[in-house]
Protein backbone atom coordinates (compact mmCIF):
# COMPACT_ATOMS: atom_id res chain seq x y z
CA UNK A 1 11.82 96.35 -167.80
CA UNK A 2 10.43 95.48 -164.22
CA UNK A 3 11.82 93.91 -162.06
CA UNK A 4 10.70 90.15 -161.51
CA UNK A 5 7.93 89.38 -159.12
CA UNK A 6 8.28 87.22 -155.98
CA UNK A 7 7.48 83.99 -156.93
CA UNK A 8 9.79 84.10 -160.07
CA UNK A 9 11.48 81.04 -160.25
CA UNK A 10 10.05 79.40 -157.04
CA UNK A 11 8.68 75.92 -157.12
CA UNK A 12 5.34 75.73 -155.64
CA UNK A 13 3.47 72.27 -154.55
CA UNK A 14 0.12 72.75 -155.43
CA UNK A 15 -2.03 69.62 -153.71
CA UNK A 16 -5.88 70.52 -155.12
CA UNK A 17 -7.46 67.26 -156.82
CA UNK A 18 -6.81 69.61 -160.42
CA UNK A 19 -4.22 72.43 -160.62
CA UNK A 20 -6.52 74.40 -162.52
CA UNK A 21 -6.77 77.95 -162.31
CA UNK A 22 -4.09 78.17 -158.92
CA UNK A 23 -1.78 76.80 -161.17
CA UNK A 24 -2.35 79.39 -164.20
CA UNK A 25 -2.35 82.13 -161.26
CA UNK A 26 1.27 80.96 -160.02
CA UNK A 27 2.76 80.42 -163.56
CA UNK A 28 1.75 83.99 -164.57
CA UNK A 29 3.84 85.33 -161.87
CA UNK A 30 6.78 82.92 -163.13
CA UNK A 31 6.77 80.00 -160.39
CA UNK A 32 6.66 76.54 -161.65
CA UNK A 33 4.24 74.20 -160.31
CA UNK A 34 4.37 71.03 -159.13
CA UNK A 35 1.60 68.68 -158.89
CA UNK A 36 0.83 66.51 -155.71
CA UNK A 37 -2.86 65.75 -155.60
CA UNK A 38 -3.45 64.65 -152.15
CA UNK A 39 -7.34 64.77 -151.76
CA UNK A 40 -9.26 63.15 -154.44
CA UNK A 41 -13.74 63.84 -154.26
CA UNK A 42 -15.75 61.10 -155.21
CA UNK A 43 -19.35 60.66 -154.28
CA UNK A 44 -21.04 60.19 -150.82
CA UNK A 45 -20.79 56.29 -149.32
CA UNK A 46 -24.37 56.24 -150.55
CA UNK A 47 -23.43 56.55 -154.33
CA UNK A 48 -25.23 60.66 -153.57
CA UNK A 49 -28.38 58.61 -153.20
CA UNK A 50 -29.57 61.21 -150.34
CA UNK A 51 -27.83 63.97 -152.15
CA UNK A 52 -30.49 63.49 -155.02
CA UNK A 53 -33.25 62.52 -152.45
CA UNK A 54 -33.16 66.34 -151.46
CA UNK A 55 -31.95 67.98 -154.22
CA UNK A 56 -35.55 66.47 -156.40
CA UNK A 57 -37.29 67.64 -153.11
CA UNK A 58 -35.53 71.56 -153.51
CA UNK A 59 -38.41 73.60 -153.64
CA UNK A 60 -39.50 72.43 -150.18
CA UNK A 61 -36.23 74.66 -148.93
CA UNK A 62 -35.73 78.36 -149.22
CA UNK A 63 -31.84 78.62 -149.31
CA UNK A 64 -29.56 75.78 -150.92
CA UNK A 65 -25.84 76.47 -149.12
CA UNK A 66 -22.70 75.31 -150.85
CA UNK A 67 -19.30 75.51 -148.81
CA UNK A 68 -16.68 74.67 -151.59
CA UNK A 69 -16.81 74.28 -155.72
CA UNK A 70 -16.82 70.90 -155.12
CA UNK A 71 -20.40 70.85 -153.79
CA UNK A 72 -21.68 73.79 -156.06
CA UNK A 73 -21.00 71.08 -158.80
CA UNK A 74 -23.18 68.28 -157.58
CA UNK A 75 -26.24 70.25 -156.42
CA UNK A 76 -25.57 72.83 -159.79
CA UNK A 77 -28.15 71.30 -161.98
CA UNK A 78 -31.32 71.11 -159.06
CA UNK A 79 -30.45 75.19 -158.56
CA UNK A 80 -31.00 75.64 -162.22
CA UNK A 81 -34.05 73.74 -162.55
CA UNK A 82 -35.80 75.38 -159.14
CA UNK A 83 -35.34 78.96 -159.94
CA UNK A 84 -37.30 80.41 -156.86
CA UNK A 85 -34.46 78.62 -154.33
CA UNK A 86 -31.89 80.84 -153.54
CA UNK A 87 -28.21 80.19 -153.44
CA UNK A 88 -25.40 81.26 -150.78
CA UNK A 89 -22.04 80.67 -151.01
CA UNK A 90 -19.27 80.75 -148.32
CA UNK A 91 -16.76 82.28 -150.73
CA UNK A 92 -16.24 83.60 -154.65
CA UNK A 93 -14.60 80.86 -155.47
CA UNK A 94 -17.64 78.49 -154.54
CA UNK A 95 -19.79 81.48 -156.20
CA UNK A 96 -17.98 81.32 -159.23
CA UNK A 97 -18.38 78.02 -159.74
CA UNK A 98 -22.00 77.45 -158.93
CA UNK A 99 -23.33 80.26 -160.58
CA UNK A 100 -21.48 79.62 -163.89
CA UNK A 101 -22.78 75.37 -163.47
CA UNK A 102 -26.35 76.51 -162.61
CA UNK A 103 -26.77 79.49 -165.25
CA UNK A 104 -28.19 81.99 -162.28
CA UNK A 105 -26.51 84.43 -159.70
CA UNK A 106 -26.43 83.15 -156.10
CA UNK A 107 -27.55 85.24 -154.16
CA UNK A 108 -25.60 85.30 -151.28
CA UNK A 109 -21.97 85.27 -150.76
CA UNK A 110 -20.12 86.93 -147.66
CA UNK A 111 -17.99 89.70 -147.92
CA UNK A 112 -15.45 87.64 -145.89
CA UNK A 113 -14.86 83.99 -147.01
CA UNK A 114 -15.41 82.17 -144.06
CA UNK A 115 -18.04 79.80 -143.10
CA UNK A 116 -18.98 82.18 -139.90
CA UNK A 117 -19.36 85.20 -141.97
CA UNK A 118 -21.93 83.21 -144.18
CA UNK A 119 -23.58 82.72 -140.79
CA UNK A 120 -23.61 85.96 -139.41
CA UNK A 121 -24.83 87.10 -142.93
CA UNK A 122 -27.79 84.43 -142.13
CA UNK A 123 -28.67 85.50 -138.57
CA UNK A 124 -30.04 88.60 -139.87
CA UNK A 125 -32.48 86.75 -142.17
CA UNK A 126 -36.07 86.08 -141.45
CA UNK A 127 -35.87 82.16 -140.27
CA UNK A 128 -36.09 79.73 -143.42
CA UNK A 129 -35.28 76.03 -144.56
CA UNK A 130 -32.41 75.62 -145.48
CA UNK A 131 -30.36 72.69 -147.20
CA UNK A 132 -26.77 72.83 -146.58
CA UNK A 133 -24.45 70.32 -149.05
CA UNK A 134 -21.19 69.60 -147.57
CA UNK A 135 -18.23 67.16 -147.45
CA UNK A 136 -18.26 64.31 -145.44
CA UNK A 137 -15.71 65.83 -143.82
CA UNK A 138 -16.95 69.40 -142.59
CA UNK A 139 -17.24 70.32 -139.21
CA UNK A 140 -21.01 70.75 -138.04
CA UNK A 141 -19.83 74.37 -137.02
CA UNK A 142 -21.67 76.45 -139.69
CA UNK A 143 -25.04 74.02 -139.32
CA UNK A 144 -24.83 74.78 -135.59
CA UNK A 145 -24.70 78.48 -135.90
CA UNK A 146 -27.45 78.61 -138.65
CA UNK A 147 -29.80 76.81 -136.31
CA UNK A 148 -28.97 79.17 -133.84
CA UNK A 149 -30.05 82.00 -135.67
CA UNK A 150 -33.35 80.36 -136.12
CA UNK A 151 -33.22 78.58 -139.21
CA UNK A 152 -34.36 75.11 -139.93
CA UNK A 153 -31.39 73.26 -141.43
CA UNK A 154 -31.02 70.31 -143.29
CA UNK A 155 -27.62 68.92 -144.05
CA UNK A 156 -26.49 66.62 -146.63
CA UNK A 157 -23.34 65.00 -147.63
CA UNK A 158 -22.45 66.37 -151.09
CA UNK A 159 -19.41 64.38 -151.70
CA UNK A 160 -16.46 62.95 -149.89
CA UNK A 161 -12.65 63.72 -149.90
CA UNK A 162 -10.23 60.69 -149.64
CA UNK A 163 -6.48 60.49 -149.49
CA UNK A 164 -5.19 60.36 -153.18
CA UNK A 165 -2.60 57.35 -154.61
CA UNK A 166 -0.48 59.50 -156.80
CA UNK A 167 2.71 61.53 -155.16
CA UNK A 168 5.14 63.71 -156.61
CA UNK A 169 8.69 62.07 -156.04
CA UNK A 170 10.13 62.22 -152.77
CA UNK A 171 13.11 64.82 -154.90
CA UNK A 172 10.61 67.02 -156.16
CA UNK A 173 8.80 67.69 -152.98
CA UNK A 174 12.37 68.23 -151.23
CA UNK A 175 13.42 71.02 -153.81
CA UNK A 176 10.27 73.07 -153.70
CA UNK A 177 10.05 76.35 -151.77
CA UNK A 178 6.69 76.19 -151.15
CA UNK A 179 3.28 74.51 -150.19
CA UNK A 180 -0.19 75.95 -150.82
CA UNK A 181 -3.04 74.39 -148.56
CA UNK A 182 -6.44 74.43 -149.20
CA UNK A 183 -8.08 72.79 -147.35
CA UNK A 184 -7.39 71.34 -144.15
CA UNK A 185 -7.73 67.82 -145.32
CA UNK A 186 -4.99 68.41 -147.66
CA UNK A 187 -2.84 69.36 -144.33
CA UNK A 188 -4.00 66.03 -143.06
CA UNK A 189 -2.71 63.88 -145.63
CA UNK A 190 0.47 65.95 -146.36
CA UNK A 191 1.74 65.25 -142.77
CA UNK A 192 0.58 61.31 -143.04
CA UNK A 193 2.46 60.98 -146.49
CA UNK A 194 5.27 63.28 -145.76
CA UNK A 195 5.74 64.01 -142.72
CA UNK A 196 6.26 67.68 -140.81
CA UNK A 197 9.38 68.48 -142.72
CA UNK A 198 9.07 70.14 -146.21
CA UNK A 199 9.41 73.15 -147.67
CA UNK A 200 10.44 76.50 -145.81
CA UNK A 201 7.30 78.00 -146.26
CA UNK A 202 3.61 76.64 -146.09
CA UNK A 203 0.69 79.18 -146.56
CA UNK A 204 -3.03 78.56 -145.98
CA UNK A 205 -6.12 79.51 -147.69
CA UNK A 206 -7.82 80.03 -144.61
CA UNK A 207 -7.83 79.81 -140.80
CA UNK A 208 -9.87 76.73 -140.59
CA UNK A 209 -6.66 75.50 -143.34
CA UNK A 210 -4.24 76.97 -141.18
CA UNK A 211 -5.49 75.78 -138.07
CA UNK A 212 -5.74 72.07 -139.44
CA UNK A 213 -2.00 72.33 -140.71
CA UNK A 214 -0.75 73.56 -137.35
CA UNK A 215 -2.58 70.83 -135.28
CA UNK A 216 -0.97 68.66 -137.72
CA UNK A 217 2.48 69.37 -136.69
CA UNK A 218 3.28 71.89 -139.63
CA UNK A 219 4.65 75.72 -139.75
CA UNK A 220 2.17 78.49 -141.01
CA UNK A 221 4.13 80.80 -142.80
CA UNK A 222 1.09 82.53 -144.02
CA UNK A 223 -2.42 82.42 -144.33
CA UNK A 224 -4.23 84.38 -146.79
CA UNK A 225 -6.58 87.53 -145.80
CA UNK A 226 -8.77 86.58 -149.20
CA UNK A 227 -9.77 83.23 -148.55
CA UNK A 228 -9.99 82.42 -152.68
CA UNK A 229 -7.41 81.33 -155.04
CA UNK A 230 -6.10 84.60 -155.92
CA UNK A 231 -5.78 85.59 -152.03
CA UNK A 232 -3.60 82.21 -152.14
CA UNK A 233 -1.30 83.55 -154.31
CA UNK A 234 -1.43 86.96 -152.92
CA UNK A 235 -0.19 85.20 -149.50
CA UNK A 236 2.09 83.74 -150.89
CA UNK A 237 3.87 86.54 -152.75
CA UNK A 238 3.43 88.49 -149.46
CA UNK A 239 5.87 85.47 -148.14
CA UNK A 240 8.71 85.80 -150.28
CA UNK A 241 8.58 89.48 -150.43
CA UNK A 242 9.19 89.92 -146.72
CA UNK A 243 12.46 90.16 -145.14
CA UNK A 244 12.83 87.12 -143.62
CA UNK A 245 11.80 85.18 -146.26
CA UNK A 246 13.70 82.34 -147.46
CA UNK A 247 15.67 82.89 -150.47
């Protein structure tokens, strides 16, 4: 028999809007899950009024850019319907769920899953228009840097993330061993609704998470080096199995 994995018996907060497939990932490798949804997505102010303004105007752009599932969903059904647009993602995740909403492969994705990789994959493409869907949130980093590389960019607010009403109990967020981030919003509203103490360790998706977290007032334990829900995990394992992780 081998011996059991890392996260055996560990409870892990998970804080995405839906547990989903990070939850099926941890309770494979025998942790139990516990739900806090922090961050819920709802539409843009505008009821995604300028959303569909572009998105029935597509064919004007040559790239549509999606930063995070959430966003391949909205603009999903415009990719399918204007074929000769292509698609980038800034990670697999994102990918994954745009090309499997929109029926067609995107057609870019970086080989590291971070919004300046996308736009050092960019800078060596012949300048185009380009119509980048993002949360309300998102820092204007990755529409500076495209423009910089010569590319006419148009961004639009895709959706927006808000602080979410329900809360695991105040006991089951003291008894966990863990905390998976995702996005740095999530950090955000963890620290408003619980404060900088919590569970011994707290591991990022990404640096942009991680960075968010710490400014925050929280302690990184890990961040992961696959910025996708399976290099969550990965992190996370890599936590426990060290030697100075908490037992």
């Amino acid at each position: 028999m081998s011996a059991p994995g890392p996260l055996r018996g560990r409870r892990v907060l998970v804080t995405r809007e839906e547990p989903g497939r990070l939850a099926t990932l941890l309770e494979e490798r025998g942790a139990t899950v516990v739900h806090v949804p922090l961050i819920a997505v709802v539409d843009a102010a505008d009821g995604g009024a300028e959303l569909r303004a572009h998105l029935d105007r597509l064919d004007e752009f040559d790239w549509l850019v999606v930063t995070s599932p959430a966003g391949a969903r909205r603009v999903a059904d415009a990719a399918r319907h204007h074929p000769t647009v292509r698609l980038a993602a800034v990670g697999s995740s994102t990918a994954g769920a745009l090309a499997a909403a929109a029926g067609r492969d995107v057609d870019l994705v970086p080989g590291v899953q971070r919004g300046a990789a996308l736009a050092e994959s960019f800078a060596e493409l012949a300048a185009a228009r380009v119509l980048l869907a993002v949360a309300d949130r998102a820092p204007a980093t990755l529409a500076e840097s495209l423009t910089a590389a010569g590319h006419t960019v148009t961004t639009v607010t895709a959706y927006r993330t808000l602080s979410s009403p329900a809360a695991a109990a105040d006991a089951e967020v003291a008894d966990a061993d863990a905390l998976l981030l995702a996005s740095g919003s999530a950090a955000e509203t963890w620290v408003e609704r619980f404060g900088v103490a919590g569970p011994p360790v707290v591991v990022a998706i990404g640096p942009s998470t991680a960075a968010a977290a710490t400014r925050s007032g929280l302690k990184v334990s890990g961040v992961a080096t696959d910025h996708s829900l399976s290099g969550l995990v990965t992190a996370l394992e890599r936590c426990f199995s060290s030697s100075g992780a908490p037992g």
